[in-house]
Protein backbone atom coordinates (compact mmCIF):
# COMPACT_ATOMS: atom_id res chain seq x y z
CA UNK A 1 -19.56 2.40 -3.71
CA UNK A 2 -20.42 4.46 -0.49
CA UNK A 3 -19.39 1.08 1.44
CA UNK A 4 -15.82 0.97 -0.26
CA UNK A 5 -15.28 4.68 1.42
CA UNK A 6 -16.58 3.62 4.66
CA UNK A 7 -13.94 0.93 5.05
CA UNK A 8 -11.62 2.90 3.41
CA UNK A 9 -11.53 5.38 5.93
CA UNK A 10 -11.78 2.74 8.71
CA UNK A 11 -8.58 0.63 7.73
CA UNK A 12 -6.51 3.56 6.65
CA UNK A 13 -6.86 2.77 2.82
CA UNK A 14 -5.35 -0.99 2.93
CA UNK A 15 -7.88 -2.75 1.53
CA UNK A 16 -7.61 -0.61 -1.33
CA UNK A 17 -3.55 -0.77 -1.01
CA UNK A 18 -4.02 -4.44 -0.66
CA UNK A 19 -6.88 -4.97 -3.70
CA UNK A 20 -4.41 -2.66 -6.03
CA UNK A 21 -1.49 -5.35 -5.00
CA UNK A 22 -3.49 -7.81 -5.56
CA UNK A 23 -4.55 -7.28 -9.11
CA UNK A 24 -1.07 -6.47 -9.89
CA UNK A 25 0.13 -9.95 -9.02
CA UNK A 26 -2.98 -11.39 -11.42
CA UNK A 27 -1.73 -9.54 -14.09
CA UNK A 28 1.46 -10.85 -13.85
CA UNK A 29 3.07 -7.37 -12.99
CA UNK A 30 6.43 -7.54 -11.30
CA UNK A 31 5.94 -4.09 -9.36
CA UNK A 32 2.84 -1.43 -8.53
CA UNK A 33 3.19 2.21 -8.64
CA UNK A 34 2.20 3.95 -5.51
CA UNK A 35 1.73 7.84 -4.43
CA UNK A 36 2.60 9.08 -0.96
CA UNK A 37 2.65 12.49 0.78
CA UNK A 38 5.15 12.39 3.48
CA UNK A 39 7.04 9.54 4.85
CA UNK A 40 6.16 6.00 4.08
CA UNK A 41 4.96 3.63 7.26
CA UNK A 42 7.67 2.23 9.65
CA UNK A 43 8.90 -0.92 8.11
CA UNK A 44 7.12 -0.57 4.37
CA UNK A 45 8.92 -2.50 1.60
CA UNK A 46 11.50 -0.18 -0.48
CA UNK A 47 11.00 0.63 -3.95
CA UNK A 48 12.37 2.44 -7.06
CA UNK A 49 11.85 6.20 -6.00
CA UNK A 50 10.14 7.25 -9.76
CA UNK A 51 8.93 10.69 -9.32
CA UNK A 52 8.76 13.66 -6.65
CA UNK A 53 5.75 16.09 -7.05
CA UNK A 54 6.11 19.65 -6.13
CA UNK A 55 3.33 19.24 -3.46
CA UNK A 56 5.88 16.64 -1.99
CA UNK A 57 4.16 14.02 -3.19
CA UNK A 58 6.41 10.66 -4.16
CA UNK A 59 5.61 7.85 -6.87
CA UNK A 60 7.26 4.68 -5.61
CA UNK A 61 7.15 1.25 -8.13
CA UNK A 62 6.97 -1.43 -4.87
CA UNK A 63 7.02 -5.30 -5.17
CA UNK A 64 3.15 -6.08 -4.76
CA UNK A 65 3.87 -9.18 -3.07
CA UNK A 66 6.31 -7.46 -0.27
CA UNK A 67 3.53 -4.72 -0.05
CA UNK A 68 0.96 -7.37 1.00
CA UNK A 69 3.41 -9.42 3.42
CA UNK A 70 3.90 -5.90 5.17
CA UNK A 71 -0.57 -5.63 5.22
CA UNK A 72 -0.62 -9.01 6.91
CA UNK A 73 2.20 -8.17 9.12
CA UNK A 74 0.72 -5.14 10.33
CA UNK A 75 -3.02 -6.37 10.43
CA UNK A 76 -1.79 -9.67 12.08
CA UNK A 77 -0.17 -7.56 14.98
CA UNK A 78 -3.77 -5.76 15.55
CA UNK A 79 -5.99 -8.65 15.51
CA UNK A 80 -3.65 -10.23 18.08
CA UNK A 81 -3.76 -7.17 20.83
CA UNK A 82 -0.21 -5.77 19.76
């Protein structure tokens, strides 16, 4: 488990982002919830806006599959120097 926190950390929490999106599309779920603080990334699918905490955090139900297009988008830009 300490390994999972490791890469965590060092990919920003995609691989997480990505294994939650991923399970949700085995399942046969249509969306996934997600919680952010703050603004969402630069280009990061829309969603149905389901909650606002009073810490300013947001619940979001996203399209898993659109949430792991924008992972590949954004990790395909690294890899490649850009």
């Amino acid at each position: 488990m300490g390994q999972a926190k490791k890469d965590d950390i060092k990919d920003g929490g995609l691989t997480a982002l990505a294994m939650s999106c991923a399970l949700a599309v085995l399942a046969g779920h249509p969306t996934v919830t997600l919680s952010t603080t703050g603004k969402r990334p630069k280009s990061f699918p829309r969603g149905e806006l389901l909650s606002v905490g009073a810490d300013g955090s947001h619940n979001y139900a996203v399209c898993p599959i659109k949430v792991m297009a924008w992972i590949h988008a954004r990790t395909s830009k690294r890899r490649s120097g850009g």
